[in-house]
C-alpha atoms as a PDB file:
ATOM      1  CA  UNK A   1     -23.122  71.765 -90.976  1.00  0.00           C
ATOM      2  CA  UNK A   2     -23.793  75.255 -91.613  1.00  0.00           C
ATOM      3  CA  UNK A   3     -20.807  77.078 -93.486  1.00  0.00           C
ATOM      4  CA  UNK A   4     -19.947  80.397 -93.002  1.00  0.00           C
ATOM      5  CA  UNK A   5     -17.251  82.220 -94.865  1.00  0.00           C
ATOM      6  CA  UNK A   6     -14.776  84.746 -93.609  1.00  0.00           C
ATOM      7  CA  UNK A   7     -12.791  87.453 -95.747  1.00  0.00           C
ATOM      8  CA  UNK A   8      -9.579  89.202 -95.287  1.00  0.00           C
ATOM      9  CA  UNK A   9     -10.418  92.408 -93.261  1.00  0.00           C
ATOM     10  CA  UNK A  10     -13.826  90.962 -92.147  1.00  0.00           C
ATOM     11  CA  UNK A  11     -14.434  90.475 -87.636  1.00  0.00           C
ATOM     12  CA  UNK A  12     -14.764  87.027 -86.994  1.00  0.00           C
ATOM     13  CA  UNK A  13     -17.899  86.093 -85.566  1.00  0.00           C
ATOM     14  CA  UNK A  14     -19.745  83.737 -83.381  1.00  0.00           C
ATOM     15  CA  UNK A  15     -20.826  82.052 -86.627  1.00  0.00           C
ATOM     16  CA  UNK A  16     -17.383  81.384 -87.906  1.00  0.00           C
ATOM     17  CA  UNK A  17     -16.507  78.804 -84.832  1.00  0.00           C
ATOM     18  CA  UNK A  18     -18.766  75.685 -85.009  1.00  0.00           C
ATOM     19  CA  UNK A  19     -19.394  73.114 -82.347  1.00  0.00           C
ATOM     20  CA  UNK A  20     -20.110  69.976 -83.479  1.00  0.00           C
ATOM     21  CA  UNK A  21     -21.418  66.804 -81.610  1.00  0.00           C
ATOM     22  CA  UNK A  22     -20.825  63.288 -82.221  1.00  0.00           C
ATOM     23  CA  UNK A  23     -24.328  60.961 -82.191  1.00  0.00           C
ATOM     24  CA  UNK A  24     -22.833  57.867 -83.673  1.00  0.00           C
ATOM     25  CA  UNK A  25     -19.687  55.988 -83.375  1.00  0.00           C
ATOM     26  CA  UNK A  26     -15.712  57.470 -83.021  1.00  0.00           C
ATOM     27  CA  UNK A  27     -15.169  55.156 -86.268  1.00  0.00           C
ATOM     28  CA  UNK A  28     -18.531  55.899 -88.166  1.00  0.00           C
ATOM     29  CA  UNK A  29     -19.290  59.730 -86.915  1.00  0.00           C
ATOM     30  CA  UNK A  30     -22.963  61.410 -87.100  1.00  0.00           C
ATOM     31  CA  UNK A  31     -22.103  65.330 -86.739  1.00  0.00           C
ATOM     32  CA  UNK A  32     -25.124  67.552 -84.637  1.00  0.00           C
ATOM     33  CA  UNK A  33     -24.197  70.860 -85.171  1.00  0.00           C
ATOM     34  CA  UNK A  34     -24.708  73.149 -81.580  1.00  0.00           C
ATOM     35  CA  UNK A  35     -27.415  75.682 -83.261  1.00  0.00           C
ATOM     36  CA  UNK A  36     -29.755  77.442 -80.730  1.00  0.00           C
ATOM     37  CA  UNK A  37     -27.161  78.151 -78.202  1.00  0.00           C
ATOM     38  CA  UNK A  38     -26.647  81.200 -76.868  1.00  0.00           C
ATOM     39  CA  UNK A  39     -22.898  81.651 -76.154  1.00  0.00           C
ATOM     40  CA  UNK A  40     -19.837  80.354 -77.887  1.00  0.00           C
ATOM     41  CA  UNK A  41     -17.251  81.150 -75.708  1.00  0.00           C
ATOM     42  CA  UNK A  42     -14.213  78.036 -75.640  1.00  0.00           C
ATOM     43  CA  UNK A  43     -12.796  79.093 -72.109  1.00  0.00           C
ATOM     44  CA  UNK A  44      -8.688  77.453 -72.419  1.00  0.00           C
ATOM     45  CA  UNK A  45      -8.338  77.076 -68.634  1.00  0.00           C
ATOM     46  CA  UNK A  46      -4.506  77.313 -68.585  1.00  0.00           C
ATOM     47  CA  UNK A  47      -2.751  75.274 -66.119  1.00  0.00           C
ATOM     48  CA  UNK A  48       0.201  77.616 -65.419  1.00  0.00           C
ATOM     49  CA  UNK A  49       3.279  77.176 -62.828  1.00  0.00           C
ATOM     50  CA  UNK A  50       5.360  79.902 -60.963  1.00  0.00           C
ATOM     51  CA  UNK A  51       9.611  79.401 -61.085  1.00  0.00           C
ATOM     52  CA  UNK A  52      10.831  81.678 -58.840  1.00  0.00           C
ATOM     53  CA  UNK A  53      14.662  81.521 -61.045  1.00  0.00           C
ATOM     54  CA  UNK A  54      17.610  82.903 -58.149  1.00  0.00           C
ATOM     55  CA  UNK A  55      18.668  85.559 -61.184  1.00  0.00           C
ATOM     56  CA  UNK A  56      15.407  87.031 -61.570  1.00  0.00           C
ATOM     57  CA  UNK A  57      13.800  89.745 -59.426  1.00  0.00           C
ATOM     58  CA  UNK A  58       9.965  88.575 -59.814  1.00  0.00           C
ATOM     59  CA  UNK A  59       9.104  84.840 -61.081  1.00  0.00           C
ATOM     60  CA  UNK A  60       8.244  83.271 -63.888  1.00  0.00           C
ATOM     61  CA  UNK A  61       5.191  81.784 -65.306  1.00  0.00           C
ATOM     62  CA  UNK A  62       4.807  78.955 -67.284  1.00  0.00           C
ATOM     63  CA  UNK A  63       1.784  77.194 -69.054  1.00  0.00           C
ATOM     64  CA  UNK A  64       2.077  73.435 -68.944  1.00  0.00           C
ATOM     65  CA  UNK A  65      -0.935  72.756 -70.781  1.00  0.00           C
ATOM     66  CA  UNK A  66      -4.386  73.426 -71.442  1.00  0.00           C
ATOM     67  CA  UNK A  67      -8.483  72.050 -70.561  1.00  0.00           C
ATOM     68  CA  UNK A  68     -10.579  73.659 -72.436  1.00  0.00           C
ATOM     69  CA  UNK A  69     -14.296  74.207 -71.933  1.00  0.00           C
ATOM     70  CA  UNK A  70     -16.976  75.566 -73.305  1.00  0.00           C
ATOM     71  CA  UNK A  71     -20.342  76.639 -71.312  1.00  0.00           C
ATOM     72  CA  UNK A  72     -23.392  75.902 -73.828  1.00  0.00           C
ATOM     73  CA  UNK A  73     -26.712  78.002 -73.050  1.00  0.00           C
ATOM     74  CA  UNK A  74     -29.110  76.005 -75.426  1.00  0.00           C
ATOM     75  CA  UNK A  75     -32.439  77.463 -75.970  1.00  0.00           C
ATOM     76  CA  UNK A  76     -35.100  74.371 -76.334  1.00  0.00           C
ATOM     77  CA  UNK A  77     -36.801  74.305 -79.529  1.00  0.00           C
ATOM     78  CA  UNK A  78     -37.778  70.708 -79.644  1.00  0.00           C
ATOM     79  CA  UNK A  79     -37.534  68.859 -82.662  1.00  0.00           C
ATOM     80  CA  UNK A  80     -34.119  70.427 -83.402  1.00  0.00           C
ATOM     81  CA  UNK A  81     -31.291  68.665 -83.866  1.00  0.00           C
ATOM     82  CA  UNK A  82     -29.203  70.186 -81.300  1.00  0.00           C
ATOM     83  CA  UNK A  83     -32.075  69.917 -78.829  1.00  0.00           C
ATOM     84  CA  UNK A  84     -33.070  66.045 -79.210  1.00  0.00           C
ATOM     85  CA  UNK A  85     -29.228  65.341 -78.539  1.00  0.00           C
ATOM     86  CA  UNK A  86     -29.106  67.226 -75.180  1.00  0.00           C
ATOM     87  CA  UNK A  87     -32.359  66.812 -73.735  1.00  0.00           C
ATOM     88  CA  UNK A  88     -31.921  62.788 -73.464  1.00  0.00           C
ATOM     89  CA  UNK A  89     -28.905  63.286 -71.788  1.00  0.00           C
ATOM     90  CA  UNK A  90     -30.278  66.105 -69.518  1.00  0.00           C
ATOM     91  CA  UNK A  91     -33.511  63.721 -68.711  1.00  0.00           C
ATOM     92  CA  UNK A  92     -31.144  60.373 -68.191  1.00  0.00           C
ATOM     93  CA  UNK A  93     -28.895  61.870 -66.078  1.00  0.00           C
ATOM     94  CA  UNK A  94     -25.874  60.319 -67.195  1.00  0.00           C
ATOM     95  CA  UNK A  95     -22.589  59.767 -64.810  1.00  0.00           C
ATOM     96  CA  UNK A  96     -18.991  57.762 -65.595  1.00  0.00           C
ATOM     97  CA  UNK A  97     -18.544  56.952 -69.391  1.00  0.00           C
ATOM     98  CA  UNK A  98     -22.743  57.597 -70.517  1.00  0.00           C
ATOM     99  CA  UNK A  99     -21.951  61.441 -69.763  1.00  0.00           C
ATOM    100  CA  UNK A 100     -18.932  61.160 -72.225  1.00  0.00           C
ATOM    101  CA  UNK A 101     -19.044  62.057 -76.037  1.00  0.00           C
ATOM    102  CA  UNK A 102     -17.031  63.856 -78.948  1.00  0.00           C
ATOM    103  CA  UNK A 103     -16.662  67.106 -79.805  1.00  0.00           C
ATOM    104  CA  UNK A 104     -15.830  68.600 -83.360  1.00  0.00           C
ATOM    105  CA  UNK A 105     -14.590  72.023 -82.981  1.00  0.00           C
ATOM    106  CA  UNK A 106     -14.631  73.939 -86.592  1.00  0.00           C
ATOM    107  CA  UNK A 107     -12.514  77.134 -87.116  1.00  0.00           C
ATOM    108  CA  UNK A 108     -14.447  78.596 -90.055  1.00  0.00           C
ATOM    109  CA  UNK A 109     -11.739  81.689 -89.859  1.00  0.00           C
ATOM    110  CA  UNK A 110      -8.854  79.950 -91.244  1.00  0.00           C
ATOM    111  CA  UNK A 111      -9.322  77.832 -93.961  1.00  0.00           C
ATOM    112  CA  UNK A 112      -6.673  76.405 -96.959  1.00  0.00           C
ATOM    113  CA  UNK A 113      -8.080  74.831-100.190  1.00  0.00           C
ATOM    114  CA  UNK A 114     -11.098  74.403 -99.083  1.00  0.00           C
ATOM    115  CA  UNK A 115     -10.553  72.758 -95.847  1.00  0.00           C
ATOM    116  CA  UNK A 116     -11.015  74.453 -92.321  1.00  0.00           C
ATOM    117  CA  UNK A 117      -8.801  74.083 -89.060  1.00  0.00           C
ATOM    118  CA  UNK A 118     -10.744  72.097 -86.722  1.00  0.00           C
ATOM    119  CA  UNK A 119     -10.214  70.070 -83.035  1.00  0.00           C
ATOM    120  CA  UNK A 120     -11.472  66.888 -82.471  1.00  0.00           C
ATOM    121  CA  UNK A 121     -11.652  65.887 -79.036  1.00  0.00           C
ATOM    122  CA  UNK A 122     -13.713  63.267 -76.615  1.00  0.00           C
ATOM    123  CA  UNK A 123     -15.503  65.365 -73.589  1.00  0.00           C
ATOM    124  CA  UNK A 124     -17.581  65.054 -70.814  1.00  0.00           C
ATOM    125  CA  UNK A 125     -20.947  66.964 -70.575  1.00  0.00           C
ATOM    126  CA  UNK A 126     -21.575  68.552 -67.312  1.00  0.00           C
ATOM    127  CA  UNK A 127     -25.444  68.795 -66.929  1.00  0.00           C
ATOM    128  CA  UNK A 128     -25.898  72.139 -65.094  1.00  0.00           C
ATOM    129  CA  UNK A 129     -29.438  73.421 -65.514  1.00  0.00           C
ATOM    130  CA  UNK A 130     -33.170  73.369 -67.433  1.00  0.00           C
ATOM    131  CA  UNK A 131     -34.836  76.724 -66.472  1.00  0.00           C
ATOM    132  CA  UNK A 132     -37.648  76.388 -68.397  1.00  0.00           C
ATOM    133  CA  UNK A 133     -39.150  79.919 -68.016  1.00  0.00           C
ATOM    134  CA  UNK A 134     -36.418  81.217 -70.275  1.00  0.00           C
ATOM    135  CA  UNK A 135     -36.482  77.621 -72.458  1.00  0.00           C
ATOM    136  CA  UNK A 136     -32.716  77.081 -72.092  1.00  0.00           C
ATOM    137  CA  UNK A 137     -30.956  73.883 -70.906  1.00  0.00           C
ATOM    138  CA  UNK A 138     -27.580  74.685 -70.143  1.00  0.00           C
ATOM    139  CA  UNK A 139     -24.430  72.195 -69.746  1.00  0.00           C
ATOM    140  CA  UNK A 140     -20.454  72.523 -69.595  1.00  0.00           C
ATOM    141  CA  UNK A 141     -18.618  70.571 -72.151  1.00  0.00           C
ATOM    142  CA  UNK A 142     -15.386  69.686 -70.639  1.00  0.00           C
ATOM    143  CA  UNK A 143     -12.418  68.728 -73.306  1.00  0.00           C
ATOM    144  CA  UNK A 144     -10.682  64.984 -72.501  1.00  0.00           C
ATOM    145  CA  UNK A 145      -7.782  63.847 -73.303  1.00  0.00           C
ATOM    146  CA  UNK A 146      -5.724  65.078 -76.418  1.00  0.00           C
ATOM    147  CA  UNK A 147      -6.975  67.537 -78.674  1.00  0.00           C
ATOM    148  CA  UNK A 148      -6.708  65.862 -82.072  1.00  0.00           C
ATOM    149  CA  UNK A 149      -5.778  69.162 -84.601  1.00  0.00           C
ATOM    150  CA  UNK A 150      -6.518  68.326 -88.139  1.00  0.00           C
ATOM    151  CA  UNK A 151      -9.244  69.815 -91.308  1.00  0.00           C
ATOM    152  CA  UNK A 152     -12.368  69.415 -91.858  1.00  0.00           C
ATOM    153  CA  UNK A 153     -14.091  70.091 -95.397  1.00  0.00           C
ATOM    154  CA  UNK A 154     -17.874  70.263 -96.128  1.00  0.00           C
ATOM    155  CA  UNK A 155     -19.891  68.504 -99.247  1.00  0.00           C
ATOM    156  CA  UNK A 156     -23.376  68.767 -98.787  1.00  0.00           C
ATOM    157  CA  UNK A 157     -23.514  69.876 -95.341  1.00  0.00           C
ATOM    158  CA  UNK A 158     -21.777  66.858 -93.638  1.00  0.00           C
ATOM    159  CA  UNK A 159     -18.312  67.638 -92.465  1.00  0.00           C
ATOM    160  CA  UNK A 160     -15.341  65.279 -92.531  1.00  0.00           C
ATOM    161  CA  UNK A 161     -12.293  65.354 -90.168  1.00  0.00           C
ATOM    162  CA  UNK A 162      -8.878  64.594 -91.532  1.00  0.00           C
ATOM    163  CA  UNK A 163      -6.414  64.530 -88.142  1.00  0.00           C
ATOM    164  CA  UNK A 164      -2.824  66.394 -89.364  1.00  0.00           C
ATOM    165  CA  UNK A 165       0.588  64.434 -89.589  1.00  0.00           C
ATOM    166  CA  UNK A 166       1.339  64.413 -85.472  1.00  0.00           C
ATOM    167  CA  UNK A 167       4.153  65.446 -84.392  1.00  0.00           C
ATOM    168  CA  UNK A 168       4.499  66.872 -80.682  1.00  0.00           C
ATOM    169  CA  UNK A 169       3.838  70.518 -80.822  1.00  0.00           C
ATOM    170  CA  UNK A 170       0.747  69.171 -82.889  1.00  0.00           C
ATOM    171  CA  UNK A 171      -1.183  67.929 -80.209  1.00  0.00           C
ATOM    172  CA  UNK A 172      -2.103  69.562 -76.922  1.00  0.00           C
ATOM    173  CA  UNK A 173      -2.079  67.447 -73.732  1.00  0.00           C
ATOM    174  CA  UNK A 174      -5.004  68.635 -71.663  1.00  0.00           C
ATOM    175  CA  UNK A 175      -5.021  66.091 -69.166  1.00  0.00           C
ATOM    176  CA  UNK A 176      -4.812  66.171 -65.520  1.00  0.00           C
ATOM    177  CA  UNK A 177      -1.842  64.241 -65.097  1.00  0.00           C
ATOM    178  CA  UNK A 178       1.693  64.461 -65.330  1.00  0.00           C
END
């Protein structure tokens, strides 16, 4: 994993947030890092209700819980890493669990002791297109599940995921059910 630091007073940038995919196991984890993509937008997709309360003039909204997404561009450079994880899936056409995987979401803006904020979540990839005139395969990562929040540190470029303690403001249901 690449590591990019971030000081007091400095913009965070697309190179502080990195999006990490899981090619081995949930118990033994192999970390591709999401490199030749052209976007890194994480879109929350609120799920939000209206109470219409009988002492208030106008209602009220409130979020019961979150799906996030994120809508990866990736420009095909094969050989890469980041390219020789998509492309099988792209080419195989996965549906039910084979379109499924793990996502490792590292928040390179706020880190403590050496450790970095990070998400840990299983998703579903959402093949969308290959347009090879402008070499980019693009898919929608969809976020399953519970959002695991815990750390990640670095040594020697492979990152490591500690989940926090849990408790229930800890964890964000993102599920579609009730």
């Amino acid at each position: 994993m690449v590591v990019y630091n971030i000081a007091d007073g400095d913009k965070l940038e697309k190179v502080h947030v990195a999006l990490l995919f899981n090619s081995g196991t949930s118990t033994e984890p192999s970390w591709v890092q999401l490199c030749k993509a052209t976007d890194n937008t994480i879109t929350l997709n609120a799920e939000t209700e209206d109470l219409d309360f009988i002492v208030d003039k106008n209602p009220t909204t409130i979020i019961k819980r979150y799906k996030p997404s994120i809508n990866n561009p990736l420009t095909c450079y094969k050989g890469l890493p980041d390219y020789e994880y998509f492309w099988p899936k792209f080419y195989n056409l996965p549906t039910g669990a084979d379109a499924n995987g793990e996502i490792l979401v590292v928040f390179m803006n706020d880190e403590t002791s050496g450790a970095f904020k990070a998400w840990r979540c299983p998703v579903t990839f959402v093949l969308d297109n290959l347009n090879p005139v402008e070499s980019s395969l693009t898919m929608t990562t969809q976020f399953n599940g519970t959002i695991v929040k815990g750390t990640v540190t670095v040594t020697a470029g492979v990152p490591t995921f500690t989940a926090a303690e849990s408790t229930s403001s800890d964890t964000t249901e993102n599920t579609d059910g009730e």
